[in-house]
N, C-alpha and C. Protein backbone atom coordinates (compact mmCIF):
# COMPACT_ATOMS: atom_id res chain seq x y z
N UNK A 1 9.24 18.38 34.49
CA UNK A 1 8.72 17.97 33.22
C UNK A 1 7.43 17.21 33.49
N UNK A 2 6.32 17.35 32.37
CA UNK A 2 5.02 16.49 33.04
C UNK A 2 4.83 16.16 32.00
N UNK A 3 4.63 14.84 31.81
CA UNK A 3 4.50 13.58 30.89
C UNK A 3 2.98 13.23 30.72
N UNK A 4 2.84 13.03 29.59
CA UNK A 4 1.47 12.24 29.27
C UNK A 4 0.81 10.96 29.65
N UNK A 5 0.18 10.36 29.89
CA UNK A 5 -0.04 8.74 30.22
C UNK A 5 0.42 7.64 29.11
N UNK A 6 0.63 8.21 27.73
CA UNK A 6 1.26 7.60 26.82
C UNK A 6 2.57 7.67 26.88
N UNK A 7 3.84 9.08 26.91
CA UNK A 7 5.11 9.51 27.49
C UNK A 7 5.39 8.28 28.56
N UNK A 8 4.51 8.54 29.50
CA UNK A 8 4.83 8.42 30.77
C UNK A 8 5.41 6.30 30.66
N UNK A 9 4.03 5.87 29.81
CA UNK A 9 4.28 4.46 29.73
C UNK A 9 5.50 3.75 28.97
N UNK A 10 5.83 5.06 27.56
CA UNK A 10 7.26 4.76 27.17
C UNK A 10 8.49 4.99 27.96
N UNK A 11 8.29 5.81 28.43
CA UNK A 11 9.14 6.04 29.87
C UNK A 11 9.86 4.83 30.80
N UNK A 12 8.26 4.00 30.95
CA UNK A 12 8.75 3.26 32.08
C UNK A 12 9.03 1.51 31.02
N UNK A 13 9.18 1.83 29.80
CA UNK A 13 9.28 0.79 29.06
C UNK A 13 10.96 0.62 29.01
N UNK A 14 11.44 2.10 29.04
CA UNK A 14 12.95 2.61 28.70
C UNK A 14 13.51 2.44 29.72
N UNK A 15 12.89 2.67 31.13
CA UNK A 15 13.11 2.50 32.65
C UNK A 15 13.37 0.79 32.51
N UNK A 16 12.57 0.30 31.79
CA UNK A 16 12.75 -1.49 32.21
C UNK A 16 13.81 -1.95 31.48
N UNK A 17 14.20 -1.63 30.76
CA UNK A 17 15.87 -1.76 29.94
C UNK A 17 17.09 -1.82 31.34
N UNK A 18 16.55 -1.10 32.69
CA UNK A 18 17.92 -0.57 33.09
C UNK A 18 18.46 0.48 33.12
N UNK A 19 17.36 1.44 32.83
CA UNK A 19 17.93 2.54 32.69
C UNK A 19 17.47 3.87 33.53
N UNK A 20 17.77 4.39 34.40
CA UNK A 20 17.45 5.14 35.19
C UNK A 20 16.68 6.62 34.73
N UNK A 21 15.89 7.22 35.08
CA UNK A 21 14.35 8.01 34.66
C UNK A 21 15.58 9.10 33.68
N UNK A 22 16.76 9.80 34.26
CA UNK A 22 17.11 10.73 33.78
C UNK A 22 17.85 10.40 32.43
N UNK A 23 18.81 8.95 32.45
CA UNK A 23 18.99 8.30 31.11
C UNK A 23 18.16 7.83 30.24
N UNK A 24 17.23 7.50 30.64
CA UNK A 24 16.27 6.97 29.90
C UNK A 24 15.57 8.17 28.70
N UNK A 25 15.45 9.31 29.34
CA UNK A 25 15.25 11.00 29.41
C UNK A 25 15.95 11.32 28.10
N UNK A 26 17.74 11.36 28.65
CA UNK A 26 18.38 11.69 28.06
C UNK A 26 18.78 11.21 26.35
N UNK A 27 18.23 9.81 26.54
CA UNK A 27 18.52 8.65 25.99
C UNK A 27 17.85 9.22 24.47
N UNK A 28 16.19 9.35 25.11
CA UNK A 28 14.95 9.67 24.00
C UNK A 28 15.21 11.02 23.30
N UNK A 29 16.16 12.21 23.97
CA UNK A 29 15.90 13.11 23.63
C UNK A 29 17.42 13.33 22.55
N UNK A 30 18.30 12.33 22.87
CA UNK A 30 19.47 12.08 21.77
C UNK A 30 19.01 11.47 20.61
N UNK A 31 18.38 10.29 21.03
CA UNK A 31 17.69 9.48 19.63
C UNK A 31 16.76 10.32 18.82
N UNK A 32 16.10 11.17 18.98
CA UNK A 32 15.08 11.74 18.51
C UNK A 32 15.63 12.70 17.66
N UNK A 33 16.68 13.77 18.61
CA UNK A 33 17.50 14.59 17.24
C UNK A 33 18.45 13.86 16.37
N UNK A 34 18.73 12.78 16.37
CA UNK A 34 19.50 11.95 15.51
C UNK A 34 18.83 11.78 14.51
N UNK A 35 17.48 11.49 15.36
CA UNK A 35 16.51 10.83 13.65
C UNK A 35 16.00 11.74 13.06
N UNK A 36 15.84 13.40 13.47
CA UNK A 36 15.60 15.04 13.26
C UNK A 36 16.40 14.78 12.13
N UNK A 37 17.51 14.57 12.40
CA UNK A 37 19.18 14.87 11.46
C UNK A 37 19.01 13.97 10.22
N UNK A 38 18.56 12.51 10.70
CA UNK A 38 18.49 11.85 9.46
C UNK A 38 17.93 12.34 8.54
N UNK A 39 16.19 12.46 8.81
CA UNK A 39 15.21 12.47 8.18
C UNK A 39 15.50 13.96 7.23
N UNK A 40 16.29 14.78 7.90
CA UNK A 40 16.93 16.27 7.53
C UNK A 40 17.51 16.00 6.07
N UNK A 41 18.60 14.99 6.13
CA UNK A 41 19.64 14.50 5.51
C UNK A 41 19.04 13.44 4.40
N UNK A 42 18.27 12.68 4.22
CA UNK A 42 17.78 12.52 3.58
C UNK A 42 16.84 13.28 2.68
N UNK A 43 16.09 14.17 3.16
CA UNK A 43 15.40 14.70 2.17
C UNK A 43 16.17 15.88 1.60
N UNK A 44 17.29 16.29 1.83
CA UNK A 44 17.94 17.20 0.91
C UNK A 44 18.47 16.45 -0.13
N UNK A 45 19.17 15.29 0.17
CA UNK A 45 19.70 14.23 -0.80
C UNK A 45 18.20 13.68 -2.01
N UNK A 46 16.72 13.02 -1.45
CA UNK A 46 15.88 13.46 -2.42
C UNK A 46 16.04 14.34 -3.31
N UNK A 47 15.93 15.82 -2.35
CA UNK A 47 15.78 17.03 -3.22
C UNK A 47 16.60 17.01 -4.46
N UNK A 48 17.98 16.62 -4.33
CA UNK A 48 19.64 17.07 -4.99
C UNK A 48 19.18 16.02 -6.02
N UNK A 49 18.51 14.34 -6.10
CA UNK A 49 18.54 13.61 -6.96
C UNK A 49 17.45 14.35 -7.63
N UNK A 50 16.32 14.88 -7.07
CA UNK A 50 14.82 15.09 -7.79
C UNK A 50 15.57 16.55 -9.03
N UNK A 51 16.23 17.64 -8.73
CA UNK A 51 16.95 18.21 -9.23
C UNK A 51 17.96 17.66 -10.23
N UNK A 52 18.07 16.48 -10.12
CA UNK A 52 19.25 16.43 -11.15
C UNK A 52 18.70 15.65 -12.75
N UNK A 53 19.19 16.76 -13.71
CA UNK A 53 18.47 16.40 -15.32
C UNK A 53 18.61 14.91 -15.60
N UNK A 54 19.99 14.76 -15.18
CA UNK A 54 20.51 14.16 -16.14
C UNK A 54 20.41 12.21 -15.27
N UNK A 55 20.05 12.49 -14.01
CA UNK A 55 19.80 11.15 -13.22
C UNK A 55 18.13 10.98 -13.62
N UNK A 56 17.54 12.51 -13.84
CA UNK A 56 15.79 11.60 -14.47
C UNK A 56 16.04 11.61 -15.75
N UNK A 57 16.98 12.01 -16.80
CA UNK A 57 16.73 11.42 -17.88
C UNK A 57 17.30 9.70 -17.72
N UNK A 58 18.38 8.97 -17.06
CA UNK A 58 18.38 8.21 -16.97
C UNK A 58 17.48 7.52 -16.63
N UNK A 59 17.10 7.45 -15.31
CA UNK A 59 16.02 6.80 -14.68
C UNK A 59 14.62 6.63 -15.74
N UNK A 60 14.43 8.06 -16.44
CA UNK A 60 13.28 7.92 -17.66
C UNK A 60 13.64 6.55 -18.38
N UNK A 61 14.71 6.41 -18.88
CA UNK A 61 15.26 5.39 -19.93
C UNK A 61 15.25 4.13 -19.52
N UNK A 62 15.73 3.86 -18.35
CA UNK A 62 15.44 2.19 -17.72
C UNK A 62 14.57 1.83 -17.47
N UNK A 63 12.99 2.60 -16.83
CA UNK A 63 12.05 2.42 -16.96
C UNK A 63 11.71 2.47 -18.25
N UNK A 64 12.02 3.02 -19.54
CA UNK A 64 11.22 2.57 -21.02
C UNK A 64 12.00 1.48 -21.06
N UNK A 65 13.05 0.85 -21.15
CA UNK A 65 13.48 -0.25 -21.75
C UNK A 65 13.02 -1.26 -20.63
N UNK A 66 12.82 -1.37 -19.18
CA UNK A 66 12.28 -2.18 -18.60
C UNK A 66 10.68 -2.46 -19.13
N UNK A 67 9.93 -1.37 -19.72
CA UNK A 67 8.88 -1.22 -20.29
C UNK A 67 8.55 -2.47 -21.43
N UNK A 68 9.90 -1.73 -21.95
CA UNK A 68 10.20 -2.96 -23.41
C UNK A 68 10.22 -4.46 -23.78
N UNK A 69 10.62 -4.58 -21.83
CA UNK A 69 11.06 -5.88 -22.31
C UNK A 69 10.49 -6.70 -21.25
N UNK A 70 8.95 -5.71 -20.92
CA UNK A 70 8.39 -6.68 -20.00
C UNK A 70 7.48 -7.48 -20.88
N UNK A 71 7.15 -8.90 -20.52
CA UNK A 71 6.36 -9.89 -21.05
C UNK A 71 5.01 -9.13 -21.53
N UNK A 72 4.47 -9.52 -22.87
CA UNK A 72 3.14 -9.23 -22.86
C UNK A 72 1.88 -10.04 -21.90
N UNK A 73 1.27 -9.42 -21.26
CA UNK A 73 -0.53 -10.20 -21.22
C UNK A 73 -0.19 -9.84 -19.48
């Protein structure tokens, strides 16, 4: 594997934890599809609220009555 001078310096940041080149490796390349998965998982859940009528007609409505009953000036 050949690392960048930027890679290479997070590398040895993950190395100073204690953690040996191939865990350290292993470590980045678990965390990374985890946060793949999140970021996955969240934006379908966006999608499912942005889709749903009846959560923006709500949401429309609390914003007018928050509208309503904000202070004038």
């Amino acid at each position: 594997m050949r690392l960048d001078p930027e890679a290479l310096r997070a590398l040895r940041r993950v190395e100073a934890q204690g953690l040996t080149q191939s865990e350290a490796v292993r470590r980045s390349i678990v965390n990374e599809a985890e946060r793949l998965r999140d970021r996955r998982a969240l934006a379908a859940e966006v999608a499912a609220l942005e889709s749903d009528e009846a959560d923006q007609a709500e949401m429309a409505a609390v914003a007018s009555l928050m509208e309503e009953l904000r202070a004038p000036g």
